[in-house]
N, C-alpha and C. Protein backbone atom coordinates (compact mmCIF):
# COMPACT_ATOMS: atom_id res chain seq x y z
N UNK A 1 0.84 -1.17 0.00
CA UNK A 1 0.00 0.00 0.00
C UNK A 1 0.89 1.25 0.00
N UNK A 2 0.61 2.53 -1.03
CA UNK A 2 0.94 3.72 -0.94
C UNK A 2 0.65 4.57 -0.05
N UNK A 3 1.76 5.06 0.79
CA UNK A 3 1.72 6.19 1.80
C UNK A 3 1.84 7.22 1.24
N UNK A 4 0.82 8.67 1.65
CA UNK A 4 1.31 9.71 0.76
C UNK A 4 1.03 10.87 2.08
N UNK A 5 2.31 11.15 2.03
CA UNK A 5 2.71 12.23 3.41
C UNK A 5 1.67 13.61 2.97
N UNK A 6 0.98 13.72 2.18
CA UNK A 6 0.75 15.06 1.63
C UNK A 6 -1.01 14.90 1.36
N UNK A 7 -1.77 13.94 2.16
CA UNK A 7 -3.19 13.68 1.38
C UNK A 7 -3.83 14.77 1.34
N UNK A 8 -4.55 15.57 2.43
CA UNK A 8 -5.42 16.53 2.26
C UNK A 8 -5.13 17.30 1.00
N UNK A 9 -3.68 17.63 0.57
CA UNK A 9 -2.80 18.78 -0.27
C UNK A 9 -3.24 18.23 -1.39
N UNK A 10 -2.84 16.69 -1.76
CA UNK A 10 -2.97 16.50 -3.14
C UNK A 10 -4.59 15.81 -3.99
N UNK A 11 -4.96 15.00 -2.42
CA UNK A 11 -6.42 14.78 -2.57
C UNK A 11 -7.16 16.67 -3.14
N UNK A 12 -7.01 17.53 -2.72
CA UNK A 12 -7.63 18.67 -2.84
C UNK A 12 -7.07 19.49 -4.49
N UNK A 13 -5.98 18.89 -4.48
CA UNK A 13 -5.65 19.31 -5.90
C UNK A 13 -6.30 18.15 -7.30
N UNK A 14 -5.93 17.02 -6.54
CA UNK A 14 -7.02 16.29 -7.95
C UNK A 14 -8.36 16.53 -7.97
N UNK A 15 -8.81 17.03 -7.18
CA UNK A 15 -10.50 17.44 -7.42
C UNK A 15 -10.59 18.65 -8.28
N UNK A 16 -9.60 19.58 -7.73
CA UNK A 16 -9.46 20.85 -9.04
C UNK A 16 -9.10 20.31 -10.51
N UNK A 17 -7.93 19.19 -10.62
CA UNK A 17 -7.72 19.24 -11.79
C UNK A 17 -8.94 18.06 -12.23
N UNK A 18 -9.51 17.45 -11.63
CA UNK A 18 -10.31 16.72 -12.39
C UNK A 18 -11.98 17.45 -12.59
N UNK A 19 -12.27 18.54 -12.15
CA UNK A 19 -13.36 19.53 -12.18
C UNK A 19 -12.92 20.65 -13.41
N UNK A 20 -11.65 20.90 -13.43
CA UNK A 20 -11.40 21.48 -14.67
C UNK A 20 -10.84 20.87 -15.92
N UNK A 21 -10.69 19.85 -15.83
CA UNK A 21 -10.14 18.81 -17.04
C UNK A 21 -11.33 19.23 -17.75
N UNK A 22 -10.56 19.18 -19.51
CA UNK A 22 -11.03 19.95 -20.30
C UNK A 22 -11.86 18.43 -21.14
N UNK A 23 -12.84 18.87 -22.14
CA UNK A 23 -13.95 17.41 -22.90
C UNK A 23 -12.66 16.80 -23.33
N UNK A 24 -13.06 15.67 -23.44
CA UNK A 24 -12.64 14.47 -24.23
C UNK A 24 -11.93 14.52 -25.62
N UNK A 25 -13.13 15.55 -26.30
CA UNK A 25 -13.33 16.19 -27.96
C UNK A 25 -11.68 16.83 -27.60
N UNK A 26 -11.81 17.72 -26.69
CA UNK A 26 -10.90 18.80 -27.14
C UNK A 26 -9.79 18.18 -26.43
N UNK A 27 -9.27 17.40 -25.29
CA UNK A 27 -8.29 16.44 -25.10
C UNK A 27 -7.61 16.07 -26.58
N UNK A 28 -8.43 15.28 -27.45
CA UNK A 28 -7.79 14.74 -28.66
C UNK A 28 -7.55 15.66 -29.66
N UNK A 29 -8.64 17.08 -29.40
CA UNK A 29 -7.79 18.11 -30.54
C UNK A 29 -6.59 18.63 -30.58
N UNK A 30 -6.28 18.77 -29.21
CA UNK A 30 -4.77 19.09 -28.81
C UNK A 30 -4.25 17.85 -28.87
N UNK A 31 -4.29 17.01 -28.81
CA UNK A 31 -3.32 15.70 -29.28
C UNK A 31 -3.45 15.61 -30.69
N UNK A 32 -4.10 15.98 -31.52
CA UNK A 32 -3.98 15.41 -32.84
C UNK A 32 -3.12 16.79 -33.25
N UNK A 33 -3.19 18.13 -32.65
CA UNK A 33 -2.19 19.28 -32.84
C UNK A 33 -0.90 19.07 -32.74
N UNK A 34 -0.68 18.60 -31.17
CA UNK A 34 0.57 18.04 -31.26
C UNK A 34 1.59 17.22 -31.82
N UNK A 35 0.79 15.89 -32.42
CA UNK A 35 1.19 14.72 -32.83
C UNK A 35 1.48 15.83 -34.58
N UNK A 36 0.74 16.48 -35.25
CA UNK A 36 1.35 16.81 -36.48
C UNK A 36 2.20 17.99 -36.37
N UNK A 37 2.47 18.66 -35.25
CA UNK A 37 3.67 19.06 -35.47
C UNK A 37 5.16 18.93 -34.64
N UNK A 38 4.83 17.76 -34.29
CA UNK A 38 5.66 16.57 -33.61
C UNK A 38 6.53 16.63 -34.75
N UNK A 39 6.14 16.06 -35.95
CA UNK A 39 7.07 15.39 -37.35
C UNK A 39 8.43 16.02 -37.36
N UNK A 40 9.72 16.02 -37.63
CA UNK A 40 9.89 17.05 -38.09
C UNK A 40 10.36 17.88 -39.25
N UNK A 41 10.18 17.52 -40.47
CA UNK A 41 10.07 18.27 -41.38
C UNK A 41 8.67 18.85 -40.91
N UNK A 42 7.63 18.76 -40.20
CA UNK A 42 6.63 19.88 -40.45
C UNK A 42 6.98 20.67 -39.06
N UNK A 43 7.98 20.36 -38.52
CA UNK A 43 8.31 21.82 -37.67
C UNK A 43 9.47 22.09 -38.12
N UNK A 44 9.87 21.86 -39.19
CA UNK A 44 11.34 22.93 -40.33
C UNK A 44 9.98 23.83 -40.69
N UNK A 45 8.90 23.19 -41.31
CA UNK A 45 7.93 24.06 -41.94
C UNK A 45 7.71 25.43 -40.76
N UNK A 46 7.00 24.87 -39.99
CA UNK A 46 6.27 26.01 -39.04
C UNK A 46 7.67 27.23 -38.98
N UNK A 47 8.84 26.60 -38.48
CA UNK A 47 9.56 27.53 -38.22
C UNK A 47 10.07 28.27 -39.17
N UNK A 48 9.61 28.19 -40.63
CA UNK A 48 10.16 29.09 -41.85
C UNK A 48 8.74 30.07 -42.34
N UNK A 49 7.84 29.03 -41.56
CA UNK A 49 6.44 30.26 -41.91
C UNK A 49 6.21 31.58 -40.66
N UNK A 50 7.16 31.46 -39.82
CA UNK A 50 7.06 32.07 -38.58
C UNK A 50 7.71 33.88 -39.26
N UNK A 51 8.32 33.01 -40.64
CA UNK A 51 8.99 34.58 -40.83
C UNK A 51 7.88 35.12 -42.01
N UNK A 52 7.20 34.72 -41.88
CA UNK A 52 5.63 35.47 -43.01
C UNK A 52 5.37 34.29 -44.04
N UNK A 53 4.06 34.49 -45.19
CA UNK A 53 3.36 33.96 -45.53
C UNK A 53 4.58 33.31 -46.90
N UNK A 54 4.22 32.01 -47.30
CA UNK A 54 5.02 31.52 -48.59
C UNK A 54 4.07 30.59 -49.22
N UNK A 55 4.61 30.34 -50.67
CA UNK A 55 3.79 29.25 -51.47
C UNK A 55 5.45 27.81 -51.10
N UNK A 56 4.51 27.04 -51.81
CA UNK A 56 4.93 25.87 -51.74
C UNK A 56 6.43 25.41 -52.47
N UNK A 57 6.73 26.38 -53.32
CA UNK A 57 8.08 26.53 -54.13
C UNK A 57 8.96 27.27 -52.74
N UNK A 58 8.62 28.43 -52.03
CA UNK A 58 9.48 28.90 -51.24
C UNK A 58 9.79 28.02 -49.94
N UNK A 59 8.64 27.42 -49.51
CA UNK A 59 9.01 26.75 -48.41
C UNK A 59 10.04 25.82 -49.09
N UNK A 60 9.91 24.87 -49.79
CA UNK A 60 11.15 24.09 -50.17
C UNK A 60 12.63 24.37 -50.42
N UNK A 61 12.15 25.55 -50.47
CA UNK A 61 13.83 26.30 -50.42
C UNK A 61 14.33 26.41 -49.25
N UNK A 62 13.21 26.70 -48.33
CA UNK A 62 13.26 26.94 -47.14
C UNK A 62 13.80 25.82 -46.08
N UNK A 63 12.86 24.99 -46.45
CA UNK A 63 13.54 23.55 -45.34
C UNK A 63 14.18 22.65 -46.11
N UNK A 64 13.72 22.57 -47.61
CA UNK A 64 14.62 21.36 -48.22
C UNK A 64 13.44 20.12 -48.86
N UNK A 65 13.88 18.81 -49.26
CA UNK A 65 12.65 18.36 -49.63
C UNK A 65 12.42 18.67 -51.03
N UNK A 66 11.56 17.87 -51.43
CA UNK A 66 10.53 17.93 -52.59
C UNK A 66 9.47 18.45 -52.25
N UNK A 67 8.87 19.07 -53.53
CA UNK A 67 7.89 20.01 -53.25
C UNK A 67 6.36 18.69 -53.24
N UNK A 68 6.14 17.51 -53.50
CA UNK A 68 5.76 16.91 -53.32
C UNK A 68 5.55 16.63 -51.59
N UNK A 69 6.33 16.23 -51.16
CA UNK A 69 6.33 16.10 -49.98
C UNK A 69 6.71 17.56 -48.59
N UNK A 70 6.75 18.31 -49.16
CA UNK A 70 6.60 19.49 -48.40
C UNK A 70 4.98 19.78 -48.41
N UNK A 71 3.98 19.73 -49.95
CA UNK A 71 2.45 19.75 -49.76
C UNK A 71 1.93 18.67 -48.81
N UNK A 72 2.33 17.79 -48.97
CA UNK A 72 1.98 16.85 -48.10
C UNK A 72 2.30 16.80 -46.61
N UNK A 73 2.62 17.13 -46.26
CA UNK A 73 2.86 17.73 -44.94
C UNK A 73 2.60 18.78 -44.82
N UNK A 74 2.23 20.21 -45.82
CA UNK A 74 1.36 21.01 -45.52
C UNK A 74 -0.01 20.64 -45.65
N UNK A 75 -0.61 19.40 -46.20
CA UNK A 75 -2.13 19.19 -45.97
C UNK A 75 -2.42 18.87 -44.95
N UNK A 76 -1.38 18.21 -44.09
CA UNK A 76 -1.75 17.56 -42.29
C UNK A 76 -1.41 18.64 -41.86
N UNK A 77 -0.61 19.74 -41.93
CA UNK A 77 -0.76 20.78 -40.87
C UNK A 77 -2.12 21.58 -41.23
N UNK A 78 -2.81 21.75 -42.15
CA UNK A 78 -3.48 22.54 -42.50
C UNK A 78 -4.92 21.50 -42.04
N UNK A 79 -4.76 20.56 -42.12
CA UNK A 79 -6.06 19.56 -41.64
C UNK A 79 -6.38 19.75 -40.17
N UNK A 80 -4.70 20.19 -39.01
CA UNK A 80 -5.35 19.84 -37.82
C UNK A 80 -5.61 21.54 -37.69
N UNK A 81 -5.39 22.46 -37.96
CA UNK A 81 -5.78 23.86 -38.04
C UNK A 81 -4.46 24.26 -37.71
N UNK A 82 -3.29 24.15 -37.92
CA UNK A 82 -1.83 24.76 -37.34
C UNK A 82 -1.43 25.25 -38.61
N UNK A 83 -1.55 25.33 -39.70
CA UNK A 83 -1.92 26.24 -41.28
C UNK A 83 -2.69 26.55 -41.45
N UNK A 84 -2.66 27.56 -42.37
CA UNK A 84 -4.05 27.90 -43.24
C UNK A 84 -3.22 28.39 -44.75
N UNK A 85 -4.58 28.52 -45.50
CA UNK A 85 -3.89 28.77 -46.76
C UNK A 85 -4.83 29.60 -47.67
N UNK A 86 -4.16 30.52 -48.69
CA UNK A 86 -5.15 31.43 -49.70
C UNK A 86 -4.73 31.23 -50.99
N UNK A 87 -5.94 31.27 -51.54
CA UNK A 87 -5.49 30.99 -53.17
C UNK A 87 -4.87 32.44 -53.80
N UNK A 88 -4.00 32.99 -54.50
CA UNK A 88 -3.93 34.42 -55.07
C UNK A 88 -2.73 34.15 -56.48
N UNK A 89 -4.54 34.29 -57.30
CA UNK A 89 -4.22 33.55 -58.67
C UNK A 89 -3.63 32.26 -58.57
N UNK A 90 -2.77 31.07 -59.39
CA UNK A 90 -2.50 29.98 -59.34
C UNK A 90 -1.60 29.58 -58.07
N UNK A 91 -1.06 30.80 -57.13
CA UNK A 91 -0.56 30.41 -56.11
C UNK A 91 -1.74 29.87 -55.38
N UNK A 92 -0.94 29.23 -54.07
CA UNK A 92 -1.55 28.76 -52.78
C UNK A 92 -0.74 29.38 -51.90
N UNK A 93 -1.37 30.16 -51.01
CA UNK A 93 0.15 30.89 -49.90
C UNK A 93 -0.21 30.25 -48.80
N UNK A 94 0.54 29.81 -47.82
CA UNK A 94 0.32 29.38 -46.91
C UNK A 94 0.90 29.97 -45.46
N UNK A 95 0.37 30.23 -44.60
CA UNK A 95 1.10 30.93 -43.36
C UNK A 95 0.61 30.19 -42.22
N UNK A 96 1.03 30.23 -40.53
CA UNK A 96 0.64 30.18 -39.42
C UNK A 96 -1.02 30.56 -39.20
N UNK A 97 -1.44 29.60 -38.58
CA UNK A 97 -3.19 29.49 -38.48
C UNK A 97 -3.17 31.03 -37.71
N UNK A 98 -2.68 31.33 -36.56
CA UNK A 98 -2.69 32.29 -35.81
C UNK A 98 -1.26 32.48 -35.03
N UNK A 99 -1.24 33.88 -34.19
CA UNK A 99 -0.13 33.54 -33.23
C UNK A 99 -0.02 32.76 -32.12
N UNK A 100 -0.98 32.10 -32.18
CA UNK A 100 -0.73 30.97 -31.15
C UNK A 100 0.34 29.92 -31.51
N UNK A 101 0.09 29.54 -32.70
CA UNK A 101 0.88 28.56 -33.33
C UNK A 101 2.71 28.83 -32.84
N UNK A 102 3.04 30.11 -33.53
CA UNK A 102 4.37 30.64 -32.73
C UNK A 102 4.12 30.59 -31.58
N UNK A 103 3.52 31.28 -30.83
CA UNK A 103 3.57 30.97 -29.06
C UNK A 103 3.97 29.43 -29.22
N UNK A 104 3.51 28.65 -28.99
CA UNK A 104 3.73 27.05 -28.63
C UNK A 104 5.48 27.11 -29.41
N UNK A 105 5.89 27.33 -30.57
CA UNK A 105 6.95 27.14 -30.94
C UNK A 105 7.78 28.01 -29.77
N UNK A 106 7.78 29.05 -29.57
CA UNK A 106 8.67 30.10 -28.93
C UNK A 106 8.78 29.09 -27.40
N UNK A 107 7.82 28.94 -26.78
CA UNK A 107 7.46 28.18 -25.96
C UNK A 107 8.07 26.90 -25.45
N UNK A 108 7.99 25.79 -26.46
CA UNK A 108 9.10 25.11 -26.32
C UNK A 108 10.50 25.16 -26.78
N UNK A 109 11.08 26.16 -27.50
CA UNK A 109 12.21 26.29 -28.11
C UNK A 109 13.02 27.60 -26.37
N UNK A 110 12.09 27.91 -25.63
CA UNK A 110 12.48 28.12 -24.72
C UNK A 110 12.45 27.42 -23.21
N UNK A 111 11.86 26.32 -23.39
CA UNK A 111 12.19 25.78 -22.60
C UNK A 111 13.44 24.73 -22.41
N UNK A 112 13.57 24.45 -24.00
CA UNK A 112 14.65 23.44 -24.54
C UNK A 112 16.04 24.09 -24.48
N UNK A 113 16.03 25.85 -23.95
CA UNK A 113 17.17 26.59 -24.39
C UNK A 113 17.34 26.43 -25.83
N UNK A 114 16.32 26.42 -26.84
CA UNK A 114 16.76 26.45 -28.34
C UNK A 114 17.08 27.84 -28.80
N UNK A 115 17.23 27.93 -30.01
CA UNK A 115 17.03 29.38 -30.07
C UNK A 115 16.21 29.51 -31.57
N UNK A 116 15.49 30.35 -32.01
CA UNK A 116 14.45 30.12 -33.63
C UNK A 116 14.57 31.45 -33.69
């Protein structure tokens, strides 16, 4: 049997976190966020769209790759909402859904001591 020197403290904290634990739905939306920009060629991506909007020829310059497989990994970022994209004329431009998207990058690239 587990002794826990701390019950009242932590018994009283799992009732908060389990009264504010967020739906189920949105549990897996943030996991299916995470998991696609887990990859990482699609976080070479994020971090070259962080410097403004590009089509699909520039990002490949950008991280490298075939432009085949750079769209393709921009359709899963753009599926879980961490892209978005505009048509202007035969381009497709593609940029950061919002600044949230950077927040989370800045975010962990500072916790890792990285630097972007």
């Amino acid at each position: 049997m587990t002794v826990c020197n701390h019950e009242e403290e932590h018994l009283q904290a799992a009732e908060r976190a389990k009264r504010s634990m967020p739906k189920e739905e949105d549990v897996m939306r943030v996991a299916a966020s995470f998991k696609a920009i887990s990859e990482p060629c699609r976080l070479k991506i994020l971090f070259a769209l962080r410097h403004g909007e590009m089509c699909v020829l520039h990002i490949v310059g950008a991280v490298g790759g075939t432009q085949s497989a750079v769209s393709h990994q921009l359709r899963i970022l753009k599926a879980n909402g961490v892209v978005k994209s505009r048509r202007e004329g035969q381009n497709i431009l593609y940029s950061l859904d919002d600044e949230h998207v950077l927040a989370v990058l800045e975010l962990a690239c500072a916790h890792l001591h990285c630097h972007i």
